[in-house]
Each structure stands twice: as C-alpha cells, then as structure tokens.
PDB file of N, CA and C in Angstrom:
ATOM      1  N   UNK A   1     -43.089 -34.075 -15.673  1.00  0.00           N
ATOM      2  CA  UNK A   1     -41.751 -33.841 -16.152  1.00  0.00           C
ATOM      3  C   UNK A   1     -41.579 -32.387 -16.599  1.00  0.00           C
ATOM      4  N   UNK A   2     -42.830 -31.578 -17.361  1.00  0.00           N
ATOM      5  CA  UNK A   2     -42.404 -30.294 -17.739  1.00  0.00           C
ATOM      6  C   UNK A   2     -42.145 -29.307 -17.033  1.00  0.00           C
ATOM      7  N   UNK A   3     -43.217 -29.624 -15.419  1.00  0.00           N
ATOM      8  CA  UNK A   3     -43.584 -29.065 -14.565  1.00  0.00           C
ATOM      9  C   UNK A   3     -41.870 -28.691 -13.948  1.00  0.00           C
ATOM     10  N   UNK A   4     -41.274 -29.738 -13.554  1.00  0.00           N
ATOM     11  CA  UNK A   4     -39.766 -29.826 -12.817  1.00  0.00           C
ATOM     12  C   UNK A   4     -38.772 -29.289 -13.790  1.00  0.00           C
ATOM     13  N   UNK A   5     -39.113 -29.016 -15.194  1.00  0.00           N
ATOM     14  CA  UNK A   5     -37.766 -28.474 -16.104  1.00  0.00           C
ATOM     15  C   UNK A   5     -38.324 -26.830 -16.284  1.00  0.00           C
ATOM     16  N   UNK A   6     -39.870 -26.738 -15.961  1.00  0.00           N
ATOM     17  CA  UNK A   6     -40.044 -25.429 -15.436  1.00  0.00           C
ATOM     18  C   UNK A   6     -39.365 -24.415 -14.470  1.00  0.00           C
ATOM     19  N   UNK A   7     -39.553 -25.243 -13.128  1.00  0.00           N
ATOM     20  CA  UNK A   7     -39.326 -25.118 -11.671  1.00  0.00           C
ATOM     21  C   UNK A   7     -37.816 -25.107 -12.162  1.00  0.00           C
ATOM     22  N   UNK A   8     -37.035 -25.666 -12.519  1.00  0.00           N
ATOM     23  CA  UNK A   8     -35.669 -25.634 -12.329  1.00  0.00           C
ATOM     24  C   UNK A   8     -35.127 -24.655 -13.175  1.00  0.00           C
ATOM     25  N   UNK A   9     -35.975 -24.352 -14.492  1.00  0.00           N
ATOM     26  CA  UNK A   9     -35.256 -23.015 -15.443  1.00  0.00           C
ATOM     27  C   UNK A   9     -35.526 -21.487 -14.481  1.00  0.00           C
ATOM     28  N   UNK A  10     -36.585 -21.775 -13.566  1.00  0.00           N
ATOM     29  CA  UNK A  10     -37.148 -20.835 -12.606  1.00  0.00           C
ATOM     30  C   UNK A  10     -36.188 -20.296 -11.965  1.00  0.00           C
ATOM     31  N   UNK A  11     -35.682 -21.174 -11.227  1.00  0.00           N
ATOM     32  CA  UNK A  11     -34.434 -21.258 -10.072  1.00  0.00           C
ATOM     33  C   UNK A  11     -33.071 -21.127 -10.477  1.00  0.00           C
ATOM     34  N   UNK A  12     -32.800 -21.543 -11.711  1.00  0.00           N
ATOM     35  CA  UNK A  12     -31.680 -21.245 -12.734  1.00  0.00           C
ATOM     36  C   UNK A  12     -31.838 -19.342 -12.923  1.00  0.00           C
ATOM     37  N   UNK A  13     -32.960 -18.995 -13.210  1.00  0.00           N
ATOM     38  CA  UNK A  13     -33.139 -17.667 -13.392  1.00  0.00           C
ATOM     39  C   UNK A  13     -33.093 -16.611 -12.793  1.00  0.00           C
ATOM     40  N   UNK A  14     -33.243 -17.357 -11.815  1.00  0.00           N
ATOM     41  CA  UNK A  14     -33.566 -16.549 -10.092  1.00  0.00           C
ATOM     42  C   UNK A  14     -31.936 -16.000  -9.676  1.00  0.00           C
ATOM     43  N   UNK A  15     -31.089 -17.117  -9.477  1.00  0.00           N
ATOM     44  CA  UNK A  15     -29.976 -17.023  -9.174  1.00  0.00           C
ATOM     45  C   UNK A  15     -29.479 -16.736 -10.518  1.00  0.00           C
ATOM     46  N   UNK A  16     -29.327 -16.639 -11.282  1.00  0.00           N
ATOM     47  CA  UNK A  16     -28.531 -15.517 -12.234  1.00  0.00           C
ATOM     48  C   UNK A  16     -28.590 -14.077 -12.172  1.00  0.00           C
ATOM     49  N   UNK A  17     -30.172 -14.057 -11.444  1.00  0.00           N
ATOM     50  CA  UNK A  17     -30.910 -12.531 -11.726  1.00  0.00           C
ATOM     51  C   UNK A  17     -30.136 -12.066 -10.038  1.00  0.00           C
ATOM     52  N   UNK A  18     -30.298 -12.990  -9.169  1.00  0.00           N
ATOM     53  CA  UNK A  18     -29.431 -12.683  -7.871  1.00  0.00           C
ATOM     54  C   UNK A  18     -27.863 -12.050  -7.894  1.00  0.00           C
ATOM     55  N   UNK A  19     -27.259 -13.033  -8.798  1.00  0.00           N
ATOM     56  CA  UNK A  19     -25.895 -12.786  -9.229  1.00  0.00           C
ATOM     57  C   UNK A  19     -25.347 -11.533 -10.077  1.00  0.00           C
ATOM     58  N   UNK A  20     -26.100 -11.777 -10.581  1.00  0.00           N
ATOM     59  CA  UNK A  20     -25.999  -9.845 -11.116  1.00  0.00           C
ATOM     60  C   UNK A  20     -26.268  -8.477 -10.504  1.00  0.00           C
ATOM     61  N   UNK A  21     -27.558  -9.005  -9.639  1.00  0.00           N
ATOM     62  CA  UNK A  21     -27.780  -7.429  -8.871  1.00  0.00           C
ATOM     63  C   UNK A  21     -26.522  -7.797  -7.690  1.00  0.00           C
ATOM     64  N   UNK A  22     -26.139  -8.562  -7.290  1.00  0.00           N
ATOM     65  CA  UNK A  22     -24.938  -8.664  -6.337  1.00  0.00           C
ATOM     66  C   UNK A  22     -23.792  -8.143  -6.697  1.00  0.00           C
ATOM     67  N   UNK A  23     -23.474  -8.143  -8.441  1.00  0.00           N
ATOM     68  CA  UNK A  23     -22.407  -7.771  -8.880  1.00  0.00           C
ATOM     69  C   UNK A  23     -22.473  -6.234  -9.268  1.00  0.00           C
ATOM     70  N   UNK A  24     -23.744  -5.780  -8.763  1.00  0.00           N
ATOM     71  CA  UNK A  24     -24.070  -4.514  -9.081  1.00  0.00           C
ATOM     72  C   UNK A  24     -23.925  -3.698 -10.751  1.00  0.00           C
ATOM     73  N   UNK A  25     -24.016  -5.301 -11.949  1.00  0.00           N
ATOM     74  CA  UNK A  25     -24.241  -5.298 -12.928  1.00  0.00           C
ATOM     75  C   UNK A  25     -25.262  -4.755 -13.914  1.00  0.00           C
ATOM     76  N   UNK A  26     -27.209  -4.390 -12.796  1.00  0.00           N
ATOM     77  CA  UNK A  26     -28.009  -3.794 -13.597  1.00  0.00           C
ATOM     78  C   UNK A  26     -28.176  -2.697 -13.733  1.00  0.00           C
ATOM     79  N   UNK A  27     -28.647  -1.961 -14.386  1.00  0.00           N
ATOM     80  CA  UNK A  27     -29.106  -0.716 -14.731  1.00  0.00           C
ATOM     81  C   UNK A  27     -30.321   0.403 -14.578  1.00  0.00           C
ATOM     82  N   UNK A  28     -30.462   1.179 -13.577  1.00  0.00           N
ATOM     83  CA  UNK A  28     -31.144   1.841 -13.241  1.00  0.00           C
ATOM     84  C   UNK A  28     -31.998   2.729 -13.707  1.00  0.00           C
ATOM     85  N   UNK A  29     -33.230   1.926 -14.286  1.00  0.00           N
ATOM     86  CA  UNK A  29     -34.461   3.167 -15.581  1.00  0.00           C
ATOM     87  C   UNK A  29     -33.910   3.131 -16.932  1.00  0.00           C
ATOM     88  N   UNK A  30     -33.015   2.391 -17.598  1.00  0.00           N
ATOM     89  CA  UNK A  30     -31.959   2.531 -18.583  1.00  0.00           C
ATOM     90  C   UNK A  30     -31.018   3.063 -18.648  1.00  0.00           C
ATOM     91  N   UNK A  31     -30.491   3.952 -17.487  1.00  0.00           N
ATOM     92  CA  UNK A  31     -29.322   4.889 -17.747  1.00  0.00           C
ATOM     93  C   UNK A  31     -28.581   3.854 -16.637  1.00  0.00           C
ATOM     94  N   UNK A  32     -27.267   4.453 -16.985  1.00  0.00           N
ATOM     95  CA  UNK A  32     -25.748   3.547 -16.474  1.00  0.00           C
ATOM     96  C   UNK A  32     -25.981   4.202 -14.882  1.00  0.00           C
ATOM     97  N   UNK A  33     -25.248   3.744 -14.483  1.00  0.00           N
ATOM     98  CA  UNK A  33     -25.425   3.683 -12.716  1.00  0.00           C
ATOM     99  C   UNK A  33     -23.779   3.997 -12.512  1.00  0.00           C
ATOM    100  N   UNK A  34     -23.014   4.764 -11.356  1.00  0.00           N
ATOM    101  CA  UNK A  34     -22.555   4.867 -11.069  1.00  0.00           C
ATOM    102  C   UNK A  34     -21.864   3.832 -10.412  1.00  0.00           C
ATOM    103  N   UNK A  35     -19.804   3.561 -10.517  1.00  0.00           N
ATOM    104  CA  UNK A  35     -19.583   2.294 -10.107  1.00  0.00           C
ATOM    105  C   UNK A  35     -19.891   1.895  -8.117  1.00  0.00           C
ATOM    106  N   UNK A  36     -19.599   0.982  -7.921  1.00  0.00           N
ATOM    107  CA  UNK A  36     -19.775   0.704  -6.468  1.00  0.00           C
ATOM    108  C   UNK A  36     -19.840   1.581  -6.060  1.00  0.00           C
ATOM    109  N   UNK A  37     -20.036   2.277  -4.608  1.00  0.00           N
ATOM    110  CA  UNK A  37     -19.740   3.004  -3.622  1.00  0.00           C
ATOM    111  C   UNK A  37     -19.558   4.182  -3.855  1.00  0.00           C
ATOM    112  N   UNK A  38     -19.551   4.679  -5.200  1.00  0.00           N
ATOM    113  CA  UNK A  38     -19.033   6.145  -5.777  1.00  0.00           C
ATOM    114  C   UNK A  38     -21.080   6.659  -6.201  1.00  0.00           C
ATOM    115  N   UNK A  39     -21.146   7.611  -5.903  1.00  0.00           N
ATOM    116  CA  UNK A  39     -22.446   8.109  -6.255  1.00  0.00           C
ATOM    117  C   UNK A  39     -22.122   9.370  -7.044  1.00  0.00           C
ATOM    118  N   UNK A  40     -22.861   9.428  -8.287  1.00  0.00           N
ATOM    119  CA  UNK A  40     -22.792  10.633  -8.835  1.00  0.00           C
ATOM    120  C   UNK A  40     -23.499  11.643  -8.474  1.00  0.00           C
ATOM    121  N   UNK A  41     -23.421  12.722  -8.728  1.00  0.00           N
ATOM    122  CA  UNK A  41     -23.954  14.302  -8.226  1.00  0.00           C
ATOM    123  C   UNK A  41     -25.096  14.322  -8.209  1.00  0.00           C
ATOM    124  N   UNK A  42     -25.184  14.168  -9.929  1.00  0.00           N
ATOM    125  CA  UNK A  42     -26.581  14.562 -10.251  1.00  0.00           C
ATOM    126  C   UNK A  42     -27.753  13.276 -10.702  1.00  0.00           C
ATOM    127  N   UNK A  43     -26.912  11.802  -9.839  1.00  0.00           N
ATOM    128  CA  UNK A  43     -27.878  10.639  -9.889  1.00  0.00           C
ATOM    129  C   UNK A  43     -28.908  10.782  -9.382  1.00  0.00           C
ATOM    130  N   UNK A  44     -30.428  10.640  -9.634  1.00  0.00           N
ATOM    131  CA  UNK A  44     -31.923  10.574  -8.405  1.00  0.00           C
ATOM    132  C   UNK A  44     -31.897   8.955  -8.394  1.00  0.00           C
ATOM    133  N   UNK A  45     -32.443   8.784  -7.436  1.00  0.00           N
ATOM    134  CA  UNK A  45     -32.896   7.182  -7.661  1.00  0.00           C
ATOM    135  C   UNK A  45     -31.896   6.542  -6.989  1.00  0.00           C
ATOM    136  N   UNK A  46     -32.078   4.689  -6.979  1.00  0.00           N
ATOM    137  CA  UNK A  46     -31.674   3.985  -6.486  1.00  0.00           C
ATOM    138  C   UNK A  46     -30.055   4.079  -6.850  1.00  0.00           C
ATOM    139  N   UNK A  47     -28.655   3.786  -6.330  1.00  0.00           N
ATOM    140  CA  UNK A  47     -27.056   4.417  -6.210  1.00  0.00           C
ATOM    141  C   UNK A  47     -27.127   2.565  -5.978  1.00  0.00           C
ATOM    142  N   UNK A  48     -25.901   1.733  -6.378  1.00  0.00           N
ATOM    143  CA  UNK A  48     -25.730   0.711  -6.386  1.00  0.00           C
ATOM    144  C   UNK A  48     -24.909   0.397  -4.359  1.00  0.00           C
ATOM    145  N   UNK A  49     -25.012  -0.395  -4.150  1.00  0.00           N
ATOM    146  CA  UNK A  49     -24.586  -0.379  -2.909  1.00  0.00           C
ATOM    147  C   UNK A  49     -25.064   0.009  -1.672  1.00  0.00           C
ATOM    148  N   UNK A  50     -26.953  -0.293  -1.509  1.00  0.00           N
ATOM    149  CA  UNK A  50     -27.712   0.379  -0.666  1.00  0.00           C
ATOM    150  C   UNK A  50     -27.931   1.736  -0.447  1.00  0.00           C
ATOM    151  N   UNK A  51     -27.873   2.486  -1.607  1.00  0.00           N
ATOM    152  CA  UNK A  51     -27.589   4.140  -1.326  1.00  0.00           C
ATOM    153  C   UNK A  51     -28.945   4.539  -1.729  1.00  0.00           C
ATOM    154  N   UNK A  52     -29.649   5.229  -1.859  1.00  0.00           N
ATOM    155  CA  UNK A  52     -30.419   6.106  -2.446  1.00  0.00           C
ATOM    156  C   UNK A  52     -30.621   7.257  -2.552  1.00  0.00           C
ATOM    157  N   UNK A  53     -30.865   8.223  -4.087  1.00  0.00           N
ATOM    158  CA  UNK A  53     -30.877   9.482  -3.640  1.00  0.00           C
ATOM    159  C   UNK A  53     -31.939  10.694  -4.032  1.00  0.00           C
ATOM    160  N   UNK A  54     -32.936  10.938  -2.909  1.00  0.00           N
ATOM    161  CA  UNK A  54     -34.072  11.734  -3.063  1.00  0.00           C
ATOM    162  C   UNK A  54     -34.224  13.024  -3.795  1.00  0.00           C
ATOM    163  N   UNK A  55     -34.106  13.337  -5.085  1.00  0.00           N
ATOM    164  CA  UNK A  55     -34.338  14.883  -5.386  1.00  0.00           C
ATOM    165  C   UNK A  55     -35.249  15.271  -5.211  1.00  0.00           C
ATOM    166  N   UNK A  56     -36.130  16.342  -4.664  1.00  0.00           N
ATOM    167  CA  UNK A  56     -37.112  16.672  -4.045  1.00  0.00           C
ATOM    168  C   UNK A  56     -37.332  18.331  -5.285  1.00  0.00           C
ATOM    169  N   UNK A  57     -36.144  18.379  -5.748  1.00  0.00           N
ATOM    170  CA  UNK A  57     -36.067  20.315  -5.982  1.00  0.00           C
ATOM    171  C   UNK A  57     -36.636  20.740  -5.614  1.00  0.00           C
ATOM    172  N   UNK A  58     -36.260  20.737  -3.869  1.00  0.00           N
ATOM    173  CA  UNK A  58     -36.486  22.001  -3.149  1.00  0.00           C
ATOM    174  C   UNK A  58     -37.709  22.043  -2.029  1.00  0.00           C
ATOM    175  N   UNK A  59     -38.776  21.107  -2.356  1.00  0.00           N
ATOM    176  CA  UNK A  59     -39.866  20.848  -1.931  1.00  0.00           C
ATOM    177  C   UNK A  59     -39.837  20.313  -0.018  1.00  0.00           C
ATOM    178  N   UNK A  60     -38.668  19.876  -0.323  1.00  0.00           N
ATOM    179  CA  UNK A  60     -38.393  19.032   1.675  1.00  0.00           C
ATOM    180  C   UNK A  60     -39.170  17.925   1.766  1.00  0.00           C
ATOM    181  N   UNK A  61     -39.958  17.339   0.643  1.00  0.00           N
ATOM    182  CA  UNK A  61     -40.572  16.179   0.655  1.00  0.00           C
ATOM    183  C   UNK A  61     -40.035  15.051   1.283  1.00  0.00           C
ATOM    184  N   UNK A  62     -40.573  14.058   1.930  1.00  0.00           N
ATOM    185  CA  UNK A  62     -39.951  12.815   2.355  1.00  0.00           C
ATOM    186  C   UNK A  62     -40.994  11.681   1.552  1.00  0.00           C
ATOM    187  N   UNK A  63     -40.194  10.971   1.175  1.00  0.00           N
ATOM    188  CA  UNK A  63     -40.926   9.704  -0.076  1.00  0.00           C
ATOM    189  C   UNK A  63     -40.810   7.901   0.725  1.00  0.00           C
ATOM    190  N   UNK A  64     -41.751   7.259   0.764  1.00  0.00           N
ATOM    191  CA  UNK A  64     -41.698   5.588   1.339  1.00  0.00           C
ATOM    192  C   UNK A  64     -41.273   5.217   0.212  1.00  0.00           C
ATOM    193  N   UNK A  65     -40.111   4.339   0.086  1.00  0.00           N
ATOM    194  CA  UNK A  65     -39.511   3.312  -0.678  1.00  0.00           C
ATOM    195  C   UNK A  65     -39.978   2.039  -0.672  1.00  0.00           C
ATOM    196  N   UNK A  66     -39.420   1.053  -1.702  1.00  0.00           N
ATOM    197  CA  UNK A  66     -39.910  -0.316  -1.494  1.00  0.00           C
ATOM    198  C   UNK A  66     -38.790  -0.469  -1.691  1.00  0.00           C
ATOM    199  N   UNK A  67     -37.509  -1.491  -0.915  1.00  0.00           N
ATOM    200  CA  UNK A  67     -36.848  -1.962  -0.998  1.00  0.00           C
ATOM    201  C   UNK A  67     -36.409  -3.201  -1.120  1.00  0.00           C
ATOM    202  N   UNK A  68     -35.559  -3.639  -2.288  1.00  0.00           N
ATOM    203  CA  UNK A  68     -35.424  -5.073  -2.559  1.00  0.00           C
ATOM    204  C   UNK A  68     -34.094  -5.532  -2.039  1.00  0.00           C
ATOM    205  N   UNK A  69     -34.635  -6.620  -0.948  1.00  0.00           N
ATOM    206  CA  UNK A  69     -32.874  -7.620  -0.561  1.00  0.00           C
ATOM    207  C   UNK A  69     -32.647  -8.629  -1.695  1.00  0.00           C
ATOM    208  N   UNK A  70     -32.098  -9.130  -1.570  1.00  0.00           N
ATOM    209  CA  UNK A  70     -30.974  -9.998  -2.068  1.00  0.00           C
ATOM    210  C   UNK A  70     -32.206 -11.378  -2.535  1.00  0.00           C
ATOM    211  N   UNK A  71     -32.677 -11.601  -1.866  1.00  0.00           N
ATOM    212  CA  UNK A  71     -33.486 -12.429  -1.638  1.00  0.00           C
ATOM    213  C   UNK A  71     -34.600 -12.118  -2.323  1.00  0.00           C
ATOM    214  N   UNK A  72     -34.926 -11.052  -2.511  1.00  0.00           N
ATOM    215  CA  UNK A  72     -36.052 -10.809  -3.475  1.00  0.00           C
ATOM    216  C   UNK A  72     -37.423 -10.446  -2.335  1.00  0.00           C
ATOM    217  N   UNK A  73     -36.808  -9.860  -0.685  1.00  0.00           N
ATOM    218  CA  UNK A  73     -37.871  -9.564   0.205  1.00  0.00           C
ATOM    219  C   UNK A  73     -38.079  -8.042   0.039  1.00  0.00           C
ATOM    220  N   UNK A  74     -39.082  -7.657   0.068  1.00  0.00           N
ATOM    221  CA  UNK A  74     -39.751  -6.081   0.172  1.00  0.00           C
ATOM    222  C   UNK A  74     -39.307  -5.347   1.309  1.00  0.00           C
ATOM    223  N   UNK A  75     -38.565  -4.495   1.677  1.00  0.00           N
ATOM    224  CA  UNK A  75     -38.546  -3.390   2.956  1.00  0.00           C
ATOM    225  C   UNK A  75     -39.217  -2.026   2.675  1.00  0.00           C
ATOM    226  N   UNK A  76     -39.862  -1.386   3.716  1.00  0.00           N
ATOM    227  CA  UNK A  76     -39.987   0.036   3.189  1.00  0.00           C
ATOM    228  C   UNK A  76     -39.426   0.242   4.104  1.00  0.00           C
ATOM    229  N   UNK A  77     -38.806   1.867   3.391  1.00  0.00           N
ATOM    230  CA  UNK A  77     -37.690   3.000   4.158  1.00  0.00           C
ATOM    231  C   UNK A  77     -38.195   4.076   3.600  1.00  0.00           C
ATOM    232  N   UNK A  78     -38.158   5.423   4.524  1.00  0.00           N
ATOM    233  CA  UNK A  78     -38.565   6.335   4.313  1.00  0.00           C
ATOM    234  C   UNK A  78     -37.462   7.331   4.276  1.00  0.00           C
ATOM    235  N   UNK A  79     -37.576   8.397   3.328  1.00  0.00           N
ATOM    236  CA  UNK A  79     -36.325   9.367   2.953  1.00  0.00           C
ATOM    237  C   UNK A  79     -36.502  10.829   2.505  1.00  0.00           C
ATOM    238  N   UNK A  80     -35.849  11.679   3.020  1.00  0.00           N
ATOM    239  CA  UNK A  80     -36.265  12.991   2.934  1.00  0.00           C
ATOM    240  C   UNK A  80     -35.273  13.276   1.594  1.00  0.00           C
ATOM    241  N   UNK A  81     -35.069  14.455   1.225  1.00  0.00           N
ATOM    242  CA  UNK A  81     -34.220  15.129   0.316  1.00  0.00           C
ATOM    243  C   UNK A  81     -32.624  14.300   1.108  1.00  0.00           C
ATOM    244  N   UNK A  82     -32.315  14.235  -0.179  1.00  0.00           N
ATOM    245  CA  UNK A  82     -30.643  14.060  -0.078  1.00  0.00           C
ATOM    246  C   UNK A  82     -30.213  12.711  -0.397  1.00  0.00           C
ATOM    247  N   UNK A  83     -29.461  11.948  -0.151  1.00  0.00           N
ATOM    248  CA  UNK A  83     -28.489  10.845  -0.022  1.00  0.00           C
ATOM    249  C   UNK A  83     -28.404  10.007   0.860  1.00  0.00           C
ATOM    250  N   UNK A  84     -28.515   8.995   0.894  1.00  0.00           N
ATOM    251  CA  UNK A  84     -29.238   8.171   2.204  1.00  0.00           C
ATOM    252  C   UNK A  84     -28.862   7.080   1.942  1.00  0.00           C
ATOM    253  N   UNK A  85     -27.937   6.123   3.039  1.00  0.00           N
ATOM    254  CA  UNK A  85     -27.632   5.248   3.097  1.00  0.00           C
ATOM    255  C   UNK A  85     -28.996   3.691   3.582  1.00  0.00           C
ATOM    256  N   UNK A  86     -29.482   2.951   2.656  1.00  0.00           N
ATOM    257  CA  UNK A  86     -30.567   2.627   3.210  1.00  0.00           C
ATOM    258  C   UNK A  86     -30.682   0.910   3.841  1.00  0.00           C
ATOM    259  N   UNK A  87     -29.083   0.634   3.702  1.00  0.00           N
ATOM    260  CA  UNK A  87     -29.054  -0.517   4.383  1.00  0.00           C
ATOM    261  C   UNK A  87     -29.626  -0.574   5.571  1.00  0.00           C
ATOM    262  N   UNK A  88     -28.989  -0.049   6.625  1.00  0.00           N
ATOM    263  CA  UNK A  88     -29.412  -0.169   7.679  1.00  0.00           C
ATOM    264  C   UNK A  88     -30.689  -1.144   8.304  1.00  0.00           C
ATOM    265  N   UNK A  89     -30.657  -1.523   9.313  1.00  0.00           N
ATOM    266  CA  UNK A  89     -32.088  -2.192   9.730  1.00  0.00           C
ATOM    267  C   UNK A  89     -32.514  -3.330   8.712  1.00  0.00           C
ATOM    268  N   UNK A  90     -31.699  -3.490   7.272  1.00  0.00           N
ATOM    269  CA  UNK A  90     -32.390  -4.857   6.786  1.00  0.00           C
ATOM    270  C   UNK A  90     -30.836  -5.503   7.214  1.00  0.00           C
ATOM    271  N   UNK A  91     -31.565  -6.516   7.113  1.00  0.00           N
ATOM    272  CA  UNK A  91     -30.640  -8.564   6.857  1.00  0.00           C
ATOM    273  C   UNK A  91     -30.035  -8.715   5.929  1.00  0.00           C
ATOM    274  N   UNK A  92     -30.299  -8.253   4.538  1.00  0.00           N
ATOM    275  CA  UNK A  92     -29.690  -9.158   3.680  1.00  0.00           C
ATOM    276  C   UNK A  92     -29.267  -7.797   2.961  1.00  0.00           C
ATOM    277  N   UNK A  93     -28.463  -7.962   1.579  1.00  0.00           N
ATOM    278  CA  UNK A  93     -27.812  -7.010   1.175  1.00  0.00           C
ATOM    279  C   UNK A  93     -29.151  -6.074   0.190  1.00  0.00           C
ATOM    280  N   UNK A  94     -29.321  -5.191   0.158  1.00  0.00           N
ATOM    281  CA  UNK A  94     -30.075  -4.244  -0.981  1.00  0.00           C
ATOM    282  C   UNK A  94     -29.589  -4.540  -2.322  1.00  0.00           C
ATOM    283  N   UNK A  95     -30.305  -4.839  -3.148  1.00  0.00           N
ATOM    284  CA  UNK A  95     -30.156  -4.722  -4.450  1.00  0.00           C
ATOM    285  C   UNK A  95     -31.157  -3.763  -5.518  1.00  0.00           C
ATOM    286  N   UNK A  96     -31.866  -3.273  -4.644  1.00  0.00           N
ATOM    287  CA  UNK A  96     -32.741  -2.080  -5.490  1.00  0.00           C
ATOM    288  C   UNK A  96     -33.848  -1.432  -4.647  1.00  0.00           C
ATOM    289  N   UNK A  97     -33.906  -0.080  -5.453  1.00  0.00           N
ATOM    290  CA  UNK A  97     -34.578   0.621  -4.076  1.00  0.00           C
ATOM    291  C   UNK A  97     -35.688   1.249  -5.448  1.00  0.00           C
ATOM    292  N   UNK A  98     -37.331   1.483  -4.748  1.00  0.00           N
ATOM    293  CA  UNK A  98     -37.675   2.695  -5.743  1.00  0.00           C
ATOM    294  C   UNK A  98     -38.793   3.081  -4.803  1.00  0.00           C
ATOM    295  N   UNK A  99     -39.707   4.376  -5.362  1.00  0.00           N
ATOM    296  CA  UNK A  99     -40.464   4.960  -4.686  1.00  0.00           C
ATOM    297  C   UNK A  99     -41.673   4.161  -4.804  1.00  0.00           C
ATOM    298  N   UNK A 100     -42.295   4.255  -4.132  1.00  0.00           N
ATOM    299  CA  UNK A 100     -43.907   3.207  -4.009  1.00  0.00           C
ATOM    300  C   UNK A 100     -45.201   4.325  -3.931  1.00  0.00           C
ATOM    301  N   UNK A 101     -45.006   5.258  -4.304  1.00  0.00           N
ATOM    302  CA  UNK A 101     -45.873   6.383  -4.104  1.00  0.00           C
ATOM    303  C   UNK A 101     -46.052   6.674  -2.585  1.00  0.00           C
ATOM    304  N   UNK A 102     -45.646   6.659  -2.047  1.00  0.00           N
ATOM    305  CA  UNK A 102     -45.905   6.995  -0.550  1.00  0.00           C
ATOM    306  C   UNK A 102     -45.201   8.824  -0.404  1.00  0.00           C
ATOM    307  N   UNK A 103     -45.589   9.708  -0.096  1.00  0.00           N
ATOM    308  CA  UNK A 103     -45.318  10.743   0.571  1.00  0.00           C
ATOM    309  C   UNK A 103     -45.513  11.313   2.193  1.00  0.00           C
ATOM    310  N   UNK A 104     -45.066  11.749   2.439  1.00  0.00           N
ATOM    311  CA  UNK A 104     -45.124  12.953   3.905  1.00  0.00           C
ATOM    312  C   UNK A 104     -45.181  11.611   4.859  1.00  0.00           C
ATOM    313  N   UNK A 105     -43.939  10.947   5.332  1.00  0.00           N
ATOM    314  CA  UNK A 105     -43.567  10.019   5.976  1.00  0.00           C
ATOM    315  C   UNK A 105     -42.791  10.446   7.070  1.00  0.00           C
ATOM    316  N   UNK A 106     -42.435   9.736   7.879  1.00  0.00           N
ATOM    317  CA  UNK A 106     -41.386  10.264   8.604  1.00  0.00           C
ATOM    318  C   UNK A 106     -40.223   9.299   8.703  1.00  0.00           C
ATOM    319  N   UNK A 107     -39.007  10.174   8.157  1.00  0.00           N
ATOM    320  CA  UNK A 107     -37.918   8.947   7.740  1.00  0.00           C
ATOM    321  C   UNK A 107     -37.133   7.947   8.841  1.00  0.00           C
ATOM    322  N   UNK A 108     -37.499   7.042   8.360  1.00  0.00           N
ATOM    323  CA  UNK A 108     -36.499   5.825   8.790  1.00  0.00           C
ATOM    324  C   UNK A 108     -37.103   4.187   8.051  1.00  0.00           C
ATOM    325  N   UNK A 109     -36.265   3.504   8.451  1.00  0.00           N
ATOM    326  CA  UNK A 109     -36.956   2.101   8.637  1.00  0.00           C
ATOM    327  C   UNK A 109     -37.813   1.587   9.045  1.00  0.00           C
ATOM    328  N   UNK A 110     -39.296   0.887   7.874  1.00  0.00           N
ATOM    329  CA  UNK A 110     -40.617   0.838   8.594  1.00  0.00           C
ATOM    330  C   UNK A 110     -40.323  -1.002   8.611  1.00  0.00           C
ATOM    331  N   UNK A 111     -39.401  -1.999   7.986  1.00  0.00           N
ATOM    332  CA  UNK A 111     -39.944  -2.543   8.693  1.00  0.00           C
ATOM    333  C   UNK A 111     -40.167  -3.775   6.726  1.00  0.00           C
ATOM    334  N   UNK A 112     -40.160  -5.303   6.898  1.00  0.00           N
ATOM    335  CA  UNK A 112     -40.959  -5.819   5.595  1.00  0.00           C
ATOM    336  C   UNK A 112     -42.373  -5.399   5.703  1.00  0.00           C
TER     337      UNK A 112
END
C-alpha cells in the first residue's frame, strides 16, 4: 500500500514539474528568465522556448549541451558563440538546456 501512494505522489510530481517547465514558469540558476520568445541581450544560458545562448567572450568556443524534452529525455546539441535556436531535430518540446562539459565540438544535433 505505501509502495502505490509512493508511485502515485511520484507521478503527481512529475506532471506538475512537467506543467510548469511547459508554462515556462522556472527559473534559470536563480535569476528570472526572460518572457516567452523574447531573449534578453545580456542572458548566457538556457532562454525559455528552446533557445540557448553561448557567451564564449570572444574565445569562438563551441560547447555540447544536455538537453531536456518535455518528457524528461536527454538530447545533446552542440553550439558555438551566439544564440541558437535548439529545438530542431528533437520530438518533444525543450524545457531546459545546460552545458555538460563538453568543448571543441562541431555544432549541430548529436542525437539522445
């Protein structure tokens, strides 16, 4: 019996935690996130709405991402300096993007 009121507060949790990154409700490292589709200037990091954005200062670095769908599946994408739309090539919607330590990649979509 505890086991199934486990499993179900699980799944209760899951889909709340779904429902929010859908509503593009969380918060990025603690600082506020820019609304939908609007990216700020001087944002680094994951942009709500599949965006991401590489500051490199200056370096031309390209960085492997770990990307999170909707679903809670892993993608990596690879990204040079700039602003980068990183839907592309996944299924389900992006709800968070971050760096995985990966450097000197060559950018695109690698793929779960």
């Amino acid at each position: 019996m505890r086991t199934k009121k486990r499993s179900a507060a699980r799944l209760v949790t899951g889909i709340l935690v779904g429902l929010l990154a859908l509503s593009g409700l969380l918060v990025n490292g603690g600082t506020a996130v820019a609304a939908p589709g609007q990216a700020r200037d001087d944002q680094c990091g994951y942009i709500p709405m599949g965006q991401y954005r590489h500051c490199d200062n200056g370096s031309g670095s390209t960085v492997m991402l770990d990307v999170q769908d909707v679903f809670f599946g892993i993608h990596h994408y690879c990204v040079g300096p700039g602003l980068h739309n990183i839907q592309p090539g996944i299924r389900w919607r992006v709800v968070y993007a971050w760096w995985n330590g990966g450097v000197g990649c060559a950018p695109g979509f690698y793929g779960p």
